[in-house]
C-alpha atoms as a PDB file:
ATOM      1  CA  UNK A   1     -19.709  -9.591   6.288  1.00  0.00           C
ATOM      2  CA  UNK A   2     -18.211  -5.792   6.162  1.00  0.00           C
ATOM      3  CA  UNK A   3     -14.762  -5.653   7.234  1.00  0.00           C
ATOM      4  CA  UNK A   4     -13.264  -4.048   9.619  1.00  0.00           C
ATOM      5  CA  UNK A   5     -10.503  -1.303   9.266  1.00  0.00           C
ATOM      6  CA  UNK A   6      -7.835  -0.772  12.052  1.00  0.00           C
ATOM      7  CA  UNK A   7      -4.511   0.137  12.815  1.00  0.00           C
ATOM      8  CA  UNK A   8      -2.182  -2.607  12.884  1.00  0.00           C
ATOM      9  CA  UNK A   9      -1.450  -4.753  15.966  1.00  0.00           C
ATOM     10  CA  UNK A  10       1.914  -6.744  16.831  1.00  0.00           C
ATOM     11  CA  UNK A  11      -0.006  -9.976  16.252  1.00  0.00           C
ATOM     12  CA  UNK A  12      -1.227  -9.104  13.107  1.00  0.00           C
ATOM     13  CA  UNK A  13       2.673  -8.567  11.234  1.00  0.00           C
ATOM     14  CA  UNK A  14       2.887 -12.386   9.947  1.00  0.00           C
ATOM     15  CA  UNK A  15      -0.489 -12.369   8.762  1.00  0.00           C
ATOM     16  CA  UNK A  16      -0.027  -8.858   7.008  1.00  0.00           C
ATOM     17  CA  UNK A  17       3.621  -9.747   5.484  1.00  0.00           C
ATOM     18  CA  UNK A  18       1.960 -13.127   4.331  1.00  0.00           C
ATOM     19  CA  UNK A  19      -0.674 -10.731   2.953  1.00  0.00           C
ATOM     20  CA  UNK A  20       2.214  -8.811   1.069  1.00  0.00           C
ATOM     21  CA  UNK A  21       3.889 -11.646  -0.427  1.00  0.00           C
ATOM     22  CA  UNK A  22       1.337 -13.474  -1.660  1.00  0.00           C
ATOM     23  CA  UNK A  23      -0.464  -9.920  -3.927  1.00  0.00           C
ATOM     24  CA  UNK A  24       3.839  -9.478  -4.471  1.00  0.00           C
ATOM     25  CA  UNK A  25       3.952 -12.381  -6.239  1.00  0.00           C
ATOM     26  CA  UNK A  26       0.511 -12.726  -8.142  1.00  0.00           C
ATOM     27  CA  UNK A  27       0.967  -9.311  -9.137  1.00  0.00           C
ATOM     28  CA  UNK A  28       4.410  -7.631  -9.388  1.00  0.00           C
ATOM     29  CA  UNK A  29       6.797  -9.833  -9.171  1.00  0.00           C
ATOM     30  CA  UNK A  30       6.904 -10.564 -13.079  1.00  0.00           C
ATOM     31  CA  UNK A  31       8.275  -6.547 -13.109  1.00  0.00           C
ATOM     32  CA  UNK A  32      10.789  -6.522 -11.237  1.00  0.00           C
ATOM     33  CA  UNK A  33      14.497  -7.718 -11.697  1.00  0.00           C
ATOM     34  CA  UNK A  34      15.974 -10.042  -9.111  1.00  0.00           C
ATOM     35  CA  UNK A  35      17.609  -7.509  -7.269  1.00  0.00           C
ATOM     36  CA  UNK A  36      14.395  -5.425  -7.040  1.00  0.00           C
ATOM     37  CA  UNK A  37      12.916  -8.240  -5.660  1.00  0.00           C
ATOM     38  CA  UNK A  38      15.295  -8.604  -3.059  1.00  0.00           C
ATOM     39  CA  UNK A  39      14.719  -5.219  -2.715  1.00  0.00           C
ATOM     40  CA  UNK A  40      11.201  -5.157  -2.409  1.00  0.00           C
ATOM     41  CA  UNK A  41      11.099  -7.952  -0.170  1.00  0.00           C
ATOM     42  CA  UNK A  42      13.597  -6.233   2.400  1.00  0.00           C
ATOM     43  CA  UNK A  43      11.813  -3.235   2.355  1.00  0.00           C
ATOM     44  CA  UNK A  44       8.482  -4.301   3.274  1.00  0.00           C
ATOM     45  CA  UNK A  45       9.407  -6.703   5.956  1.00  0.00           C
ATOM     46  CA  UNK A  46      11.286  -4.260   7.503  1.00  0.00           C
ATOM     47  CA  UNK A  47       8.383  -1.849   7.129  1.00  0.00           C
ATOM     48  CA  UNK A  48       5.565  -4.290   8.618  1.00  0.00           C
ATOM     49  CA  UNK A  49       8.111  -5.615  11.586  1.00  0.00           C
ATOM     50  CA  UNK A  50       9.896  -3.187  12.626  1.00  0.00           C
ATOM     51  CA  UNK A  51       7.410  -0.292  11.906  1.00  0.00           C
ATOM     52  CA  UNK A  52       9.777   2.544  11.506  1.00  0.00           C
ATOM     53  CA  UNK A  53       8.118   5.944  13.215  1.00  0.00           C
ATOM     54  CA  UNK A  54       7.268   7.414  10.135  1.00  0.00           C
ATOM     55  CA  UNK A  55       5.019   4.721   9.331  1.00  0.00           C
ATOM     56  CA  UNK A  56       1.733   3.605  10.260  1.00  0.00           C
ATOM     57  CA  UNK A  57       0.219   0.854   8.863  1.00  0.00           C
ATOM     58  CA  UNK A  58      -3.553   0.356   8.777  1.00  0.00           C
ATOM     59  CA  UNK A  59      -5.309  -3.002   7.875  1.00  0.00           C
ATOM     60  CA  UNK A  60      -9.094  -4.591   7.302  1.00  0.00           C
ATOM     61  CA  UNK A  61      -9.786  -7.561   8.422  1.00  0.00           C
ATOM     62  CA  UNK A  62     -13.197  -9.803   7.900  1.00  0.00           C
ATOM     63  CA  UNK A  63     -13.861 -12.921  10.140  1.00  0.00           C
ATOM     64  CA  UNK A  64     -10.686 -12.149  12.243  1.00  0.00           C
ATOM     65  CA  UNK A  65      -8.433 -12.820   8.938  1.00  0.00           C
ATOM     66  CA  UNK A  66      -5.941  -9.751   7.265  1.00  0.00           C
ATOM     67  CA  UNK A  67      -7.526  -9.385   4.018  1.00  0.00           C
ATOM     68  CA  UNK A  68      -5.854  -5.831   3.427  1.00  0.00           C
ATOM     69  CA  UNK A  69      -3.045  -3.245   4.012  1.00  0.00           C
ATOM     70  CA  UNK A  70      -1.845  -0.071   3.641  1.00  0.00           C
ATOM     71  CA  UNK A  71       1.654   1.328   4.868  1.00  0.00           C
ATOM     72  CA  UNK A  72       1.716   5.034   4.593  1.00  0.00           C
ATOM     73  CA  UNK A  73       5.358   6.966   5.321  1.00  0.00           C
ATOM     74  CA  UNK A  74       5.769  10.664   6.800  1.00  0.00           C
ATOM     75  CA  UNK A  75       1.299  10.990   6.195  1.00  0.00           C
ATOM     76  CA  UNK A  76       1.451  11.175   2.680  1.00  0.00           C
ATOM     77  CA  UNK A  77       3.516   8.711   0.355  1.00  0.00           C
ATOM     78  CA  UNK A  78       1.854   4.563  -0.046  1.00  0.00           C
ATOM     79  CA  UNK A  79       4.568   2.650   0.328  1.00  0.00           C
ATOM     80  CA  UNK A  80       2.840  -0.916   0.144  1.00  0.00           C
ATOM     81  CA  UNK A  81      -0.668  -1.464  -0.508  1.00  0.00           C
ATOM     82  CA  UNK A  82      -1.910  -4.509  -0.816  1.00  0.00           C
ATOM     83  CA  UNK A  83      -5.502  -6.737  -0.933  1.00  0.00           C
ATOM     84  CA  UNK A  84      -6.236 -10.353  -0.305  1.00  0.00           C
ATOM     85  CA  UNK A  85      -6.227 -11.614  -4.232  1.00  0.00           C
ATOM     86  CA  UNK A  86      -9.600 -13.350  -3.691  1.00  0.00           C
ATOM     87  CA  UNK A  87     -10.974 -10.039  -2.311  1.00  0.00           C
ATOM     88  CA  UNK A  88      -9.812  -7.673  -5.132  1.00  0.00           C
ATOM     89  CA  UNK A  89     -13.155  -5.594  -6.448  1.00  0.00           C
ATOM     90  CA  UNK A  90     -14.832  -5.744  -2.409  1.00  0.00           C
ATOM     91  CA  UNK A  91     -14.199  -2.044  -1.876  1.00  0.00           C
ATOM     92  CA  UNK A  92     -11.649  -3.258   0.444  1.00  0.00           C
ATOM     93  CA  UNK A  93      -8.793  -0.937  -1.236  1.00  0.00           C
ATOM     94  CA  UNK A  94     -10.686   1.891  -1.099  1.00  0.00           C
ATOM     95  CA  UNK A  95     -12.101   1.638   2.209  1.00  0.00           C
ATOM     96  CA  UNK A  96      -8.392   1.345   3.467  1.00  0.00           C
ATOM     97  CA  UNK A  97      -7.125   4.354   1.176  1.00  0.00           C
ATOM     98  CA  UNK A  98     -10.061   6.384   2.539  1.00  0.00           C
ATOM     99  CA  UNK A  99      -9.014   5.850   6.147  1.00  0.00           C
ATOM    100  CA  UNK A 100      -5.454   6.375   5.475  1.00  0.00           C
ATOM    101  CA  UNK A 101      -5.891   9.279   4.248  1.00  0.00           C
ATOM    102  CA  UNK A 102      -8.171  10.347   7.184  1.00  0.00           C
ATOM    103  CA  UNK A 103      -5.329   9.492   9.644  1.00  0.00           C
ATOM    104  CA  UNK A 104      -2.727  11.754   7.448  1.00  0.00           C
ATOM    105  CA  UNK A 105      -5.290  14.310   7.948  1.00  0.00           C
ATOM    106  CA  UNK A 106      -4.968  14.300  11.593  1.00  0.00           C
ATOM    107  CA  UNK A 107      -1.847  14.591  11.283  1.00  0.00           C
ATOM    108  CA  UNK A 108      -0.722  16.815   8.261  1.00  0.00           C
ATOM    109  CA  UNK A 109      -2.785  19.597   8.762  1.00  0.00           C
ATOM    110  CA  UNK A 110      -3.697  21.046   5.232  1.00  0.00           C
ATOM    111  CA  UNK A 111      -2.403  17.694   3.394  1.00  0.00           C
ATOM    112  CA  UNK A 112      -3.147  18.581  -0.398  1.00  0.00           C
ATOM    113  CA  UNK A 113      -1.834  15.643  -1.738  1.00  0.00           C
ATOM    114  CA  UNK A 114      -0.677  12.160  -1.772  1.00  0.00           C
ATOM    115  CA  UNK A 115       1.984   9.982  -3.764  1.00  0.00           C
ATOM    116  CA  UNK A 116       2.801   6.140  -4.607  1.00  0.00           C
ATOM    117  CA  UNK A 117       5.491   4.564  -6.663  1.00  0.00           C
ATOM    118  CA  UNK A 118       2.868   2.337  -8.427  1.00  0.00           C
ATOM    119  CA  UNK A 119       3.643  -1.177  -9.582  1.00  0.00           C
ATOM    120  CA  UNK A 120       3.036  -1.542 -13.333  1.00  0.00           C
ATOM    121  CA  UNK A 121       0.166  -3.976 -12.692  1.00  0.00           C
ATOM    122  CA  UNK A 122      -1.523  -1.486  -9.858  1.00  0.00           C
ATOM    123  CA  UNK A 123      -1.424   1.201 -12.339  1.00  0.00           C
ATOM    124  CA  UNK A 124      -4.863   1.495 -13.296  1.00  0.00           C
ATOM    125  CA  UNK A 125      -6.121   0.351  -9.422  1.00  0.00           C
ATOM    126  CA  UNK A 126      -4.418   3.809  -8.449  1.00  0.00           C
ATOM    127  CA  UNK A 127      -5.781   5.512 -11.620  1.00  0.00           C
ATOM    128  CA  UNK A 128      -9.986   4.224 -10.248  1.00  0.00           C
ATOM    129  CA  UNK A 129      -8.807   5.533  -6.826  1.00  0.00           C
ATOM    130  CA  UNK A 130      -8.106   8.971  -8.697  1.00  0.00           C
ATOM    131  CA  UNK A 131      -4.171   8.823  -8.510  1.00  0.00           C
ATOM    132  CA  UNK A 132      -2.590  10.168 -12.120  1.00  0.00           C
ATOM    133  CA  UNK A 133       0.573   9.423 -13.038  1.00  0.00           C
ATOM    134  CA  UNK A 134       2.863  12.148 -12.485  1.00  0.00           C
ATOM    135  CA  UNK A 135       6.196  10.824 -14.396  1.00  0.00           C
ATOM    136  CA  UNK A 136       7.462   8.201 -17.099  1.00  0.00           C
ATOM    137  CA  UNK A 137       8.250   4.836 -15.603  1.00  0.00           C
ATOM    138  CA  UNK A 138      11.057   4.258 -13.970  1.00  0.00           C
ATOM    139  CA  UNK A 139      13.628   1.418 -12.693  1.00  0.00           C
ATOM    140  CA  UNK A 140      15.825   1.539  -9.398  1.00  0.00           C
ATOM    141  CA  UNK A 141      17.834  -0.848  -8.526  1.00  0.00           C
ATOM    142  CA  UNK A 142      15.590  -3.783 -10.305  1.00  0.00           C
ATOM    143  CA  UNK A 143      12.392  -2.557  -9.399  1.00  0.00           C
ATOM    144  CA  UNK A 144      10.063  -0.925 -11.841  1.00  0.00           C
ATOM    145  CA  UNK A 145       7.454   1.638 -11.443  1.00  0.00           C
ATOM    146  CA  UNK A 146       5.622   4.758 -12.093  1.00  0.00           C
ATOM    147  CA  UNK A 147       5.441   7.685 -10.070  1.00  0.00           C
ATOM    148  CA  UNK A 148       1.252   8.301  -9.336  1.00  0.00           C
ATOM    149  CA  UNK A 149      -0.357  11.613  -7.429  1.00  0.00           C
ATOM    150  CA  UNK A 150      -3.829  12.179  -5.909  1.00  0.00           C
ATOM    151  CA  UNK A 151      -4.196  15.557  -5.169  1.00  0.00           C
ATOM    152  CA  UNK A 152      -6.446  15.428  -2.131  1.00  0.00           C
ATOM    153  CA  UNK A 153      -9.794  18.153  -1.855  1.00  0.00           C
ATOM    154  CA  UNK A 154     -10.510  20.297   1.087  1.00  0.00           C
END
């Protein structure tokens, strides 16, 4: 069954924090230093429940279940972006990207370009979605990563 891609609802949060935690830890987790994990943590539950106005967060579900997310801040930076481990390699990522980036558009009039502070491990994801990285890695406050850009065409 195709999923579906949709903004996120107020029911959805638990699910798509759940979602977060669970590709966090497979995934990143390893990376980071305590602190960035407290870090990370803080940041993306206060992203997903409190949805700060520069946010939006858009999700795809299949079979009424979250299997993916996408946080984007001010229509053009990824701040979390995340699949359903079992569902990596479904097109699922790139069907969300491709609809985030639709809804910047509507927004950001003449957008040329987006950006993502990519885990290590998502590194060559955001590389097969057409991201490049744009600076050396880098660690703040525990939390390791390297700076990726997709410039965006017309």
């Amino acid at each position: 069954m195709e999923p579906t891609f949709r903004m996120m609802r107020r029911e959805d949060r638990e699910s798509v924090f759940a979602l977060v935690e669970r590709g966090f830890d497979q995934f990143v987790r390893a990376d980071f230093a305590e602190e960035g994990v407290a870090a990370f943590l803080r940041a993306a539950r206060r992203m997903v429940f409190e949805q700060p106005p520069e946010h939006f967060v858009m999700v795809a579900a299949r079979d009424g279940d979250i299997i993916g997310m996408i946080d984007m801040r001010h229509h053009s930076h990824i701040c979390l972006f995340f699949v359903e481990p079992s569902c990596i390699g479904q097109g699922i990522g790139r069907g969300l990207l491709d609809r985030a980036i639709g809804e910047c558009r509507k927004h950001k009039a003449g957008l040329r370009r987006i950006d993502v502070n990519s885990s290590l491990w998502a590194k060559p994801v955001y590389h097969s979605l057409g991201f490049r990285q744009a600076k050396p890695e880098q660690v703040v406050n525990g939390i390791r990563f390297v700076d990726m850009v997709k410039e965006l065409e017309e």
